[in-house]
C-alpha atoms as a PDB file:
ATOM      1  CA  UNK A   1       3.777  16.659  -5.062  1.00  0.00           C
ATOM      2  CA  UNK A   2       6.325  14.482  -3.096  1.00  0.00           C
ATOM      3  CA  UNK A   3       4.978  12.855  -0.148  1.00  0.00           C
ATOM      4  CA  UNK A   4       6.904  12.357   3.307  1.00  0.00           C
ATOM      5  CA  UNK A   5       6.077   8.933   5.058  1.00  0.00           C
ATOM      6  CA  UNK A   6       6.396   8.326   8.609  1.00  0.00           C
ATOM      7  CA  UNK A   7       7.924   4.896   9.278  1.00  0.00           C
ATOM      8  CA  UNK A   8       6.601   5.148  12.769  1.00  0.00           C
ATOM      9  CA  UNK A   9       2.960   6.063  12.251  1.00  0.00           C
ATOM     10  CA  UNK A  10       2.569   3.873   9.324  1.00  0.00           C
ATOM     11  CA  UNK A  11       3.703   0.922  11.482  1.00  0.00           C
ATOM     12  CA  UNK A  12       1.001   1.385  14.563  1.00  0.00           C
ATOM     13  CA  UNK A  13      -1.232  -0.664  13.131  1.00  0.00           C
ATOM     14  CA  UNK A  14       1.653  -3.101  11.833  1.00  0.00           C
ATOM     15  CA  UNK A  15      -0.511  -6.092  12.266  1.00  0.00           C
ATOM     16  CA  UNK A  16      -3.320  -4.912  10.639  1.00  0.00           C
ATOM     17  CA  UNK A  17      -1.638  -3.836   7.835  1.00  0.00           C
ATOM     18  CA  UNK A  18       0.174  -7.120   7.208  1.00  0.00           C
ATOM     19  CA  UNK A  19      -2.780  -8.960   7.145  1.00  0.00           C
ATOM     20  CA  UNK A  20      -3.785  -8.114   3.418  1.00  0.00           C
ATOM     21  CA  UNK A  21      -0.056  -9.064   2.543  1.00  0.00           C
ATOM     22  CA  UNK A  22       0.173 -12.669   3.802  1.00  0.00           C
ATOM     23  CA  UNK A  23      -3.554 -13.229   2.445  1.00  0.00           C
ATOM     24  CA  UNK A  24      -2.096 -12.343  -0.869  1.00  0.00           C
ATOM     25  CA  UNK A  25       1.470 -14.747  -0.507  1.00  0.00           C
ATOM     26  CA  UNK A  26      -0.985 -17.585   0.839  1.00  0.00           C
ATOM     27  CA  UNK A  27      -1.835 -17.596  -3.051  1.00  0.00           C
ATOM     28  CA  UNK A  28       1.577 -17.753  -4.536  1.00  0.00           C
ATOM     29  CA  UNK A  29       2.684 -20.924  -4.705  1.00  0.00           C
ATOM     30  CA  UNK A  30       6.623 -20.139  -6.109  1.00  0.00           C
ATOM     31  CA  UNK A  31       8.762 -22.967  -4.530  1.00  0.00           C
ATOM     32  CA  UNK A  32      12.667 -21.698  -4.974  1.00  0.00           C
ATOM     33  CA  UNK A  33      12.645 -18.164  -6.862  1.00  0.00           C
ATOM     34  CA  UNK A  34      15.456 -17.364  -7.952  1.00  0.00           C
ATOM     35  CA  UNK A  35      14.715 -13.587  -8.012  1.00  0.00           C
ATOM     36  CA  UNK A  36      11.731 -11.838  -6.034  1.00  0.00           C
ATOM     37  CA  UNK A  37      11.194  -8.155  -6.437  1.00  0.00           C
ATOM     38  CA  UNK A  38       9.068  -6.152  -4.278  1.00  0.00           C
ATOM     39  CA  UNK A  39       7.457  -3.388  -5.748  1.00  0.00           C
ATOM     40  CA  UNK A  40       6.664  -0.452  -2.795  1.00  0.00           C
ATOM     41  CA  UNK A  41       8.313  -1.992  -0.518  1.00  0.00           C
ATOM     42  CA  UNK A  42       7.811   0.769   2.489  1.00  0.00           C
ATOM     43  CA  UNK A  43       9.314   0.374   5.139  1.00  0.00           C
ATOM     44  CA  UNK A  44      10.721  -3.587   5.278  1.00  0.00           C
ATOM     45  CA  UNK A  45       9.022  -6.369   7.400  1.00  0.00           C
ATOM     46  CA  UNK A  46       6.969  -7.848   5.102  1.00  0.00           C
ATOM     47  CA  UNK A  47       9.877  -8.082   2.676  1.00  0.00           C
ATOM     48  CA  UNK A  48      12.105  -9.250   4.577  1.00  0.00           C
ATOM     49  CA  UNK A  49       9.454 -11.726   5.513  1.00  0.00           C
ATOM     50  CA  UNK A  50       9.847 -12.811   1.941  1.00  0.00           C
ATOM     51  CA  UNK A  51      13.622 -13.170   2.111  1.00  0.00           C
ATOM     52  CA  UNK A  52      12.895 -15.541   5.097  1.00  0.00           C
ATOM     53  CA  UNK A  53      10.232 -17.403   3.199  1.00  0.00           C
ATOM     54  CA  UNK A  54      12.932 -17.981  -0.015  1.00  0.00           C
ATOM     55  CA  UNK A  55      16.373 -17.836   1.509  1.00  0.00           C
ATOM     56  CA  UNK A  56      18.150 -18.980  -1.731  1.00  0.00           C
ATOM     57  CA  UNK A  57      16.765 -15.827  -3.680  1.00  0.00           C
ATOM     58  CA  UNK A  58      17.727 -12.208  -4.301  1.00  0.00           C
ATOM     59  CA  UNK A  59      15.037 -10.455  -2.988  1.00  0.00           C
ATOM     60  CA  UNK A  60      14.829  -6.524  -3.909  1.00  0.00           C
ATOM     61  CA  UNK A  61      12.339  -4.309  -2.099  1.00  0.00           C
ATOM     62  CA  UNK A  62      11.842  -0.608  -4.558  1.00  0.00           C
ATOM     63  CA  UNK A  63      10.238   2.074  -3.081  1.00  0.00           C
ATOM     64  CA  UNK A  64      10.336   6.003  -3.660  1.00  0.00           C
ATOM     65  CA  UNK A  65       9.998   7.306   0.026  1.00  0.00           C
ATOM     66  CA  UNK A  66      13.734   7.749   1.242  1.00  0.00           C
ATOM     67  CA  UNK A  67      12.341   7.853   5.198  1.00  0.00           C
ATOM     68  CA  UNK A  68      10.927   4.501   4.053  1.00  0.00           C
ATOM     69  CA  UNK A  69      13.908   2.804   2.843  1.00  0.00           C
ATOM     70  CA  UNK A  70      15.945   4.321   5.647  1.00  0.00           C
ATOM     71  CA  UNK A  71      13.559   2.409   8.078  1.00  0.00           C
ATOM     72  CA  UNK A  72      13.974  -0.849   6.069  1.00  0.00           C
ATOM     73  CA  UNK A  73      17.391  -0.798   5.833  1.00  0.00           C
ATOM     74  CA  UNK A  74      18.268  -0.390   9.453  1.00  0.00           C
ATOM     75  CA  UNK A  75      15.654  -3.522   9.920  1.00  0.00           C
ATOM     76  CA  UNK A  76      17.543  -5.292   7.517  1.00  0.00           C
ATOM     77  CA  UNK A  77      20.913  -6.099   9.722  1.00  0.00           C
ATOM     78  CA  UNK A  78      22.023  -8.917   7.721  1.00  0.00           C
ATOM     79  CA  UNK A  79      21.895  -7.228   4.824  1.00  0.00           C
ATOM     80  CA  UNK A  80      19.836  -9.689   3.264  1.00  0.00           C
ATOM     81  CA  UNK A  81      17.790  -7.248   0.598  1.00  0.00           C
ATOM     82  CA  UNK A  82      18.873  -5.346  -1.954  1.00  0.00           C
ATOM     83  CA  UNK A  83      17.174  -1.867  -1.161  1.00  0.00           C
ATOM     84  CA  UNK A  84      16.541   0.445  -4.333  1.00  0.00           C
ATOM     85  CA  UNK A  85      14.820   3.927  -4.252  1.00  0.00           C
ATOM     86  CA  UNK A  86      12.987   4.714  -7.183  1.00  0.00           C
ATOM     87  CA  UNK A  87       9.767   5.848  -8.623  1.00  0.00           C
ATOM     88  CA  UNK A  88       7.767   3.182  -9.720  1.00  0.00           C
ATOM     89  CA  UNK A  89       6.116   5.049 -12.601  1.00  0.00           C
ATOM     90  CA  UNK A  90      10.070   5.573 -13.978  1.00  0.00           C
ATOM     91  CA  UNK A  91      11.734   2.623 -12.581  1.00  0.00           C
ATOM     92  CA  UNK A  92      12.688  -0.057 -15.282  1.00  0.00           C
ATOM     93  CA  UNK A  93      12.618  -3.671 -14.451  1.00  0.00           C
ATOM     94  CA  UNK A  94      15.525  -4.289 -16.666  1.00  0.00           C
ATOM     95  CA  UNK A  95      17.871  -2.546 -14.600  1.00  0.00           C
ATOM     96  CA  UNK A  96      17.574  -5.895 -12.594  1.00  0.00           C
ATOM     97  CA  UNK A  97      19.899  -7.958 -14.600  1.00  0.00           C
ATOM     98  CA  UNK A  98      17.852 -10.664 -14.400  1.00  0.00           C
ATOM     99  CA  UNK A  99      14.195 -12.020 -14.977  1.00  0.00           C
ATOM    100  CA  UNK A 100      12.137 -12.061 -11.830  1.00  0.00           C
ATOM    101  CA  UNK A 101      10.389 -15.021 -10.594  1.00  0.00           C
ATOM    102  CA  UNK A 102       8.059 -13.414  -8.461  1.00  0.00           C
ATOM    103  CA  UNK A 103       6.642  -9.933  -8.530  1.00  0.00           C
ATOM    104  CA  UNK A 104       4.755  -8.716  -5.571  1.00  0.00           C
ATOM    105  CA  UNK A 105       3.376  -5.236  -5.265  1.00  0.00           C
ATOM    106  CA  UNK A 106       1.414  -4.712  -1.490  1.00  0.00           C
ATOM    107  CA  UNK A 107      -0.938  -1.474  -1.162  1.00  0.00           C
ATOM    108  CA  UNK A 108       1.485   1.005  -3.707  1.00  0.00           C
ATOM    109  CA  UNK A 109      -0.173   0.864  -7.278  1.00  0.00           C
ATOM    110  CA  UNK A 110      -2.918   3.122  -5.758  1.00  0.00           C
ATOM    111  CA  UNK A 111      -0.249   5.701  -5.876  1.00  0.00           C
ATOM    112  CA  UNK A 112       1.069   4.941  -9.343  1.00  0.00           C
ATOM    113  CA  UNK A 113      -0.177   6.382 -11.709  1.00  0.00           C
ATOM    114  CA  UNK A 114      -1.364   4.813 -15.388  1.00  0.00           C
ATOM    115  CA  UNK A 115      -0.435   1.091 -13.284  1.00  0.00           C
ATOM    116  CA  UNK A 116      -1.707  -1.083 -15.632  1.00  0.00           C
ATOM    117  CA  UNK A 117       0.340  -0.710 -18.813  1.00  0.00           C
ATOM    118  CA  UNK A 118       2.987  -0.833 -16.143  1.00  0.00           C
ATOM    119  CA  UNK A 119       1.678  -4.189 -15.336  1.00  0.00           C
ATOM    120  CA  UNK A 120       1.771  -5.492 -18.015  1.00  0.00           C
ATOM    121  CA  UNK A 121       5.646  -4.241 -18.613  1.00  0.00           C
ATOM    122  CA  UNK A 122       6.385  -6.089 -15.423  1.00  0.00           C
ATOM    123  CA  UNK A 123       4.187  -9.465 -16.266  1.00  0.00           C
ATOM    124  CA  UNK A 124       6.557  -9.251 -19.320  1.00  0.00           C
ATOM    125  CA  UNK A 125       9.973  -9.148 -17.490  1.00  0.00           C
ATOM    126  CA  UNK A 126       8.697 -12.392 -15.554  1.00  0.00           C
ATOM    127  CA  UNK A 127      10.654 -16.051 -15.571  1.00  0.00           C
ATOM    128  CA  UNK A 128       8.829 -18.923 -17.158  1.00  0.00           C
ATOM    129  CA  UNK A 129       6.572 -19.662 -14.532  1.00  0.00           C
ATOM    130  CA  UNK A 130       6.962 -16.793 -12.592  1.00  0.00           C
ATOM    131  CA  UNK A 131       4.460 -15.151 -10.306  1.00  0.00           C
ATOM    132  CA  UNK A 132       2.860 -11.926 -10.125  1.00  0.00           C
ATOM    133  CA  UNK A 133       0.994 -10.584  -7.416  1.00  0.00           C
ATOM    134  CA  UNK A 134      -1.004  -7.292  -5.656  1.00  0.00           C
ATOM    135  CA  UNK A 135      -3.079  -6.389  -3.481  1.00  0.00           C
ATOM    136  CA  UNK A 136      -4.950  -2.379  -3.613  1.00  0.00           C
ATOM    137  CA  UNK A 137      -6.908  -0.677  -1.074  1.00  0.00           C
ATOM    138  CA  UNK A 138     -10.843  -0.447  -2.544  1.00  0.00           C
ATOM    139  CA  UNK A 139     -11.609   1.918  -0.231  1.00  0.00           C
ATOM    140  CA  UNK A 140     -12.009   5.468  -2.096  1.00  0.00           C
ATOM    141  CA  UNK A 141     -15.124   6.095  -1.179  1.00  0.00           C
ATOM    142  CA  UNK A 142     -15.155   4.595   2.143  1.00  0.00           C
ATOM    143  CA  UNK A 143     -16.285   7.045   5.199  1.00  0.00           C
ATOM    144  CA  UNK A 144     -12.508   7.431   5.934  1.00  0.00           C
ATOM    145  CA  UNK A 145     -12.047   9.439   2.321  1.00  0.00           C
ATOM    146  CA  UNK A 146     -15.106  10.533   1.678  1.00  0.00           C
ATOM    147  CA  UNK A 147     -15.208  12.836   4.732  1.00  0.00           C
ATOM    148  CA  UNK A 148     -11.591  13.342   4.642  1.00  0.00           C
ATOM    149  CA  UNK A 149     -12.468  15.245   0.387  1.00  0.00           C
ATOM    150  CA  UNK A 150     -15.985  16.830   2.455  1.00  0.00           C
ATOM    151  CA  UNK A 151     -13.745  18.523   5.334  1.00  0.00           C
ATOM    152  CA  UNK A 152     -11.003  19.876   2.596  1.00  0.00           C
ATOM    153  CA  UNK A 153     -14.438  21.426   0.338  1.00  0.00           C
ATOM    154  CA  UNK A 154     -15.296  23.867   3.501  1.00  0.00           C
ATOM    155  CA  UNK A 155     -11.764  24.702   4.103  1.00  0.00           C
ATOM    156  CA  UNK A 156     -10.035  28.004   2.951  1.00  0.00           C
ATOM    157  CA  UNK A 157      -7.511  26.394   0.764  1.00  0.00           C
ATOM    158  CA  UNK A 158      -9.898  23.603  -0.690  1.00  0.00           C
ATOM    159  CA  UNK A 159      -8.189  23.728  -4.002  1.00  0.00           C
ATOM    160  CA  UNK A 160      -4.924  22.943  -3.222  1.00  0.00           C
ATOM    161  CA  UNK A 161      -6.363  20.059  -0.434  1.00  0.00           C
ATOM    162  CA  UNK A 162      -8.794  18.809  -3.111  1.00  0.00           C
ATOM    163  CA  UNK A 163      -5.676  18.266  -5.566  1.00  0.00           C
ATOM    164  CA  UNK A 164      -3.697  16.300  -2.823  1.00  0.00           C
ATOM    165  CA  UNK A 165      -6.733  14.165  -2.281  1.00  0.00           C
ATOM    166  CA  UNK A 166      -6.213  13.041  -5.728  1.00  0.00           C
ATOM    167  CA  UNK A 167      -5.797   9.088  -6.389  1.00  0.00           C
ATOM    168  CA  UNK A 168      -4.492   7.406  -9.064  1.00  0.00           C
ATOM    169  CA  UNK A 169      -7.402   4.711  -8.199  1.00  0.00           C
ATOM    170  CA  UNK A 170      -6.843   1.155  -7.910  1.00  0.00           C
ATOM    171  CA  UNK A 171      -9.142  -1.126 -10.341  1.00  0.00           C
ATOM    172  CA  UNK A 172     -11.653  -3.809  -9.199  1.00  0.00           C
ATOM    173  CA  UNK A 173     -10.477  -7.426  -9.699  1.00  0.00           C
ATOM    174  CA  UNK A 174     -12.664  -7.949 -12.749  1.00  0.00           C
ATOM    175  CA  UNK A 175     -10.178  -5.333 -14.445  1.00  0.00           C
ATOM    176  CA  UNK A 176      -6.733  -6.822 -12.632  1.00  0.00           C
ATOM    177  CA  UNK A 177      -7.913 -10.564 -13.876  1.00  0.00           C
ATOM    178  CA  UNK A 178      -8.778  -9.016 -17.322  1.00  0.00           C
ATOM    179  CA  UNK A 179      -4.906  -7.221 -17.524  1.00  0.00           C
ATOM    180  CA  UNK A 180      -2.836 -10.379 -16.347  1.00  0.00           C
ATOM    181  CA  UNK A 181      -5.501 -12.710 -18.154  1.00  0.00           C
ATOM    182  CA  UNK A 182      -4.622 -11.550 -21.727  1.00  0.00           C
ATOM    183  CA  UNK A 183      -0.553 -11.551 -20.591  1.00  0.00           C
ATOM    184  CA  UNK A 184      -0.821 -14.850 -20.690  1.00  0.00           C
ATOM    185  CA  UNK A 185      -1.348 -15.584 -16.799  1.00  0.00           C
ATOM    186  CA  UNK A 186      -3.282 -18.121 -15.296  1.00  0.00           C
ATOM    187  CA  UNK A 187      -5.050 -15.747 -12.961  1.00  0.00           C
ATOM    188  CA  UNK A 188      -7.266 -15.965  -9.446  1.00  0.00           C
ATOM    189  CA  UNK A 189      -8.616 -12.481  -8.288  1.00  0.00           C
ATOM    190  CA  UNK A 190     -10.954 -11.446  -5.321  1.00  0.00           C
ATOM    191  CA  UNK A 191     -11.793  -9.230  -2.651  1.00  0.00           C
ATOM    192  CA  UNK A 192     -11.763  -8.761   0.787  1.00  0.00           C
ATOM    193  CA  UNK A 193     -13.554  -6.273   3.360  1.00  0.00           C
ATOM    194  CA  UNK A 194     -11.680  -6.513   6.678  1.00  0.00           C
ATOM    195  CA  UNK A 195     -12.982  -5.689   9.869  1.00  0.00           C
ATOM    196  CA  UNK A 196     -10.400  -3.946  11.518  1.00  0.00           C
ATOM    197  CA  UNK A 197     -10.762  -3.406  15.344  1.00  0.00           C
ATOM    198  CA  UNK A 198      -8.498  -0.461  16.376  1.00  0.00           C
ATOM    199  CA  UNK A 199      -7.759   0.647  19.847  1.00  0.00           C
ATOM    200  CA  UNK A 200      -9.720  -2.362  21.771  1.00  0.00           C
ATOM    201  CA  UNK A 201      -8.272  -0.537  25.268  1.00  0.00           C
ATOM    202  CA  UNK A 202      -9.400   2.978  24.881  1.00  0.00           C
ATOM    203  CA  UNK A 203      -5.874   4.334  24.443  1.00  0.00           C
ATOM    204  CA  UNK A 204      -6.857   6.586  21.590  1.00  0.00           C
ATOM    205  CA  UNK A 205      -9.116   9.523  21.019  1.00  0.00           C
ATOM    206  CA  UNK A 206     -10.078   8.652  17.162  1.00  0.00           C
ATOM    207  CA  UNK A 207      -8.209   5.409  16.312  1.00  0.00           C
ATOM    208  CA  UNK A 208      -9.110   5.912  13.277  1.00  0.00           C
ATOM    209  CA  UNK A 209      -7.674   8.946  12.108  1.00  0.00           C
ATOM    210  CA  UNK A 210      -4.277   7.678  13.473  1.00  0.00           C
ATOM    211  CA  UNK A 211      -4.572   4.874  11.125  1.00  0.00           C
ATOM    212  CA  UNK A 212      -5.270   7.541   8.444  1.00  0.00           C
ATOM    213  CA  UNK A 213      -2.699   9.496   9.248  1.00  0.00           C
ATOM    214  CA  UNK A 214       0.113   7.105   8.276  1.00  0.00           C
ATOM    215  CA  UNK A 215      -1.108   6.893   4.713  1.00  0.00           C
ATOM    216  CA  UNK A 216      -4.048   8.499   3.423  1.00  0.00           C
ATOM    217  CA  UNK A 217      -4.413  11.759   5.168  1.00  0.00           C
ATOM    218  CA  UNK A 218      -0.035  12.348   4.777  1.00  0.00           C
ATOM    219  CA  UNK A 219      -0.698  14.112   1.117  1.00  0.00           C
ATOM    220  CA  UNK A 220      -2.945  16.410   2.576  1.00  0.00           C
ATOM    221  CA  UNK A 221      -0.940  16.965   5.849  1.00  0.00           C
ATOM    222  CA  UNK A 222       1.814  18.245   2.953  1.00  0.00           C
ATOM    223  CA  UNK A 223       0.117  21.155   2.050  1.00  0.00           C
ATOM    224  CA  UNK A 224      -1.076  21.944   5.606  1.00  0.00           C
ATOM    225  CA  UNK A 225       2.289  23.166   6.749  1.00  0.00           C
ATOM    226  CA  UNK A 226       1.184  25.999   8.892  1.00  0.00           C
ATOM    227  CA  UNK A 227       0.227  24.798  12.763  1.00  0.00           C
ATOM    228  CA  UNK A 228      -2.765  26.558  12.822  1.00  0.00           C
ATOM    229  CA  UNK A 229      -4.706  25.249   9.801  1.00  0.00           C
ATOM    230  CA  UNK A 230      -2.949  21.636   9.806  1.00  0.00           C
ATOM    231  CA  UNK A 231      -5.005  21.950  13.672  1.00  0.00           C
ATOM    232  CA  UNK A 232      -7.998  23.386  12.215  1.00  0.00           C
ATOM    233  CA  UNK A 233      -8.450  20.910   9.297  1.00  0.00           C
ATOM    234  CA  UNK A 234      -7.830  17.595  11.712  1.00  0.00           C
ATOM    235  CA  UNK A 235     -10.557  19.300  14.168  1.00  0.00           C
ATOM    236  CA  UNK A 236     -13.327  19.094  11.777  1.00  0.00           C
ATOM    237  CA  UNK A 237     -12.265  15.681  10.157  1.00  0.00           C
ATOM    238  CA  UNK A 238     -11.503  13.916  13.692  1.00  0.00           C
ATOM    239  CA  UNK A 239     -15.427  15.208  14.513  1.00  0.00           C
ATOM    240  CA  UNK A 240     -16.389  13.822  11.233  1.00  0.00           C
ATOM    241  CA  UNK A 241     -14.273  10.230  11.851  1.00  0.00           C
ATOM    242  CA  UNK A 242     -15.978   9.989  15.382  1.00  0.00           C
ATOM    243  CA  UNK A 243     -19.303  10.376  14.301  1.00  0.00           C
ATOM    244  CA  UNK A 244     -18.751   7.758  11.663  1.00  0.00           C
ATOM    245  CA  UNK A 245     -16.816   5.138  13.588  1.00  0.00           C
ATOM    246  CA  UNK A 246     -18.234   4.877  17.072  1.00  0.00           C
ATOM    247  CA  UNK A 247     -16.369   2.859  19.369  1.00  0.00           C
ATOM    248  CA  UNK A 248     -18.274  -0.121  20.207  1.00  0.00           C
ATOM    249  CA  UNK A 249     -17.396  -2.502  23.353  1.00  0.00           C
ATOM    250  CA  UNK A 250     -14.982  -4.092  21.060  1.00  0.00           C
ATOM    251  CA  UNK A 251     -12.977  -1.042  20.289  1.00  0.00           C
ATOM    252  CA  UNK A 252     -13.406   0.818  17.292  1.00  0.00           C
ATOM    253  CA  UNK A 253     -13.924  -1.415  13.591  1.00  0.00           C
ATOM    254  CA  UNK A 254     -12.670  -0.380  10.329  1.00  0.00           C
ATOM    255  CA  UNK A 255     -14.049  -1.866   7.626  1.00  0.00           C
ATOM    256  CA  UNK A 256     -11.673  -2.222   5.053  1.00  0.00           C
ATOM    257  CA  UNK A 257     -11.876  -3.368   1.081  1.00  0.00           C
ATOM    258  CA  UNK A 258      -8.889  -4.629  -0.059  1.00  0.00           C
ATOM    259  CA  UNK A 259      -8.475  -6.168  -4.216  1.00  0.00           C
ATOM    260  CA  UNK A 260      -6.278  -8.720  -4.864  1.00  0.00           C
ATOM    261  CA  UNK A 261      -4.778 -10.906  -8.088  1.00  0.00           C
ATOM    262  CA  UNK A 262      -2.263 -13.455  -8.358  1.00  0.00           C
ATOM    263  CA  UNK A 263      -1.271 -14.391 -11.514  1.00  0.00           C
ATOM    264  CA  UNK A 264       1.117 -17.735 -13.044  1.00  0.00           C
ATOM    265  CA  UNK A 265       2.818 -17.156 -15.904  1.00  0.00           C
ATOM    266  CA  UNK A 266       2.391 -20.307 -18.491  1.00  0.00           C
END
């Protein structure tokens, strides 16, 4: 099933998201790439943020979602990235040209699926001392996706909604360290649970099931096309959200897991 992303919803929580991203570059310690590839690129700023980080190097952003690339594009006024949609599990690396120096890949491989042999296909493209690094969400089982597979088991079309809540998974960093370790890399994995605080002025009903909304919850939203049960279905998971995420005098906190690896290439 093709997924639509929303640009705009995905973005709310912009700074939240980005967080995980320059945790992950804080490790990578490339000092003039000549080529830098980003690898689900969505929908731009944090790759352009690597163009402004290496301004002497091609940087290419690939991502599947057209609406996406659209978005990054018309961020991109300069023109400074190379923009390529593709599918990730088809894309080849060697349609680059060139070897890349760094490899980054930010919250996508969860939706790729057999990722690691694909890793190691990309570790394998890299530059003499290149860089590879990602960064997965750990948080399958989390309250936010745990209730979101409970409310699609009591609903009328629970087969088709139990199929969209299918992941590819995303491995722990014990099995990321183990992959780039026997490429070759010199290799520093870890985790990270964030404590998100969402909505800190009471703006929002359920906080957190806007934040799911712009990337978890959009494969189920796809098969809800009709009104009436896309309504029905967010009812009973927004009760179930609110319940588990109280808001607090600080707002409402989202714990997050995130898994991480950053790998040198001897």
């Amino acid at each position: 099933m093709t997924v639509t992303w929303d640009p705009t919803r995905y973005g709310q929580f912009s700074s939240e998201r980005s967080r995980p991203f320059v945790d992950l570059m804080a490790r990578v310690d490339a000092q003039e790439p000549g080529l830098v590839v980003d690898l689900g690129c969505g929908n731009g700023p944090l790759t352009l943020s690597l163009a402004e980080r290496w301004p002497q190097a091609r940087v290419v952003g690939v991502d599947s979602s057209v609406e996406m690339l659209d978005a990054a594009r018309a961020l991109d006024t300069d023109g400074r990235v190379e923009w390529v949609e593709a599918d990730l599990a088809d894309w080849d690396i060697a349609s680059l040209g060139a070897a890349p120096d760094v490899i980054v890949s930010n919250a996508a491989l969860q939706w790729v699926p057999r990722h690691l042999p694909l890793i190691e296909t990309w570790v394998d493209a890299l530059a003499a001392d290149g860089w590879f690094a990602l960064q997965v969400p750990g948080n399958y089982d989390a309250p936010t996706h745990a209730l979101m597979r409970e409310t699609a088991v009591d609903h009328p079309r629970s087969g088709e909604l139990e199929a969209a809540s299918k992941r590819f998974g995303a491995g722990d960093p014990s099995t990321y360290l183990q992959v780039l370790t026997a490429r070759g890399l010199a290799v520093d994995a870890w985790e990270t649970t964030y404590t998100h605080v969402l909505d800190p002025e009471g703006a929002s009903d359920n906080p957190v099931l806007d934040w799911v909304s712009g990337t978890g919850l959009r494969p189920m939203l796809e098969v809800l096309e009709d009104e009436g049960e896309r309504e029905a279905f967010l009812a009973a998971y927004a009760a179930k959200l609110t319940a588990a995420y109280p808001r607090t005098p600080a707002g409402v906190l989202l714990a997050f897991r995130r898994v991480f690896a950053v790998g040198r290439k001897a």
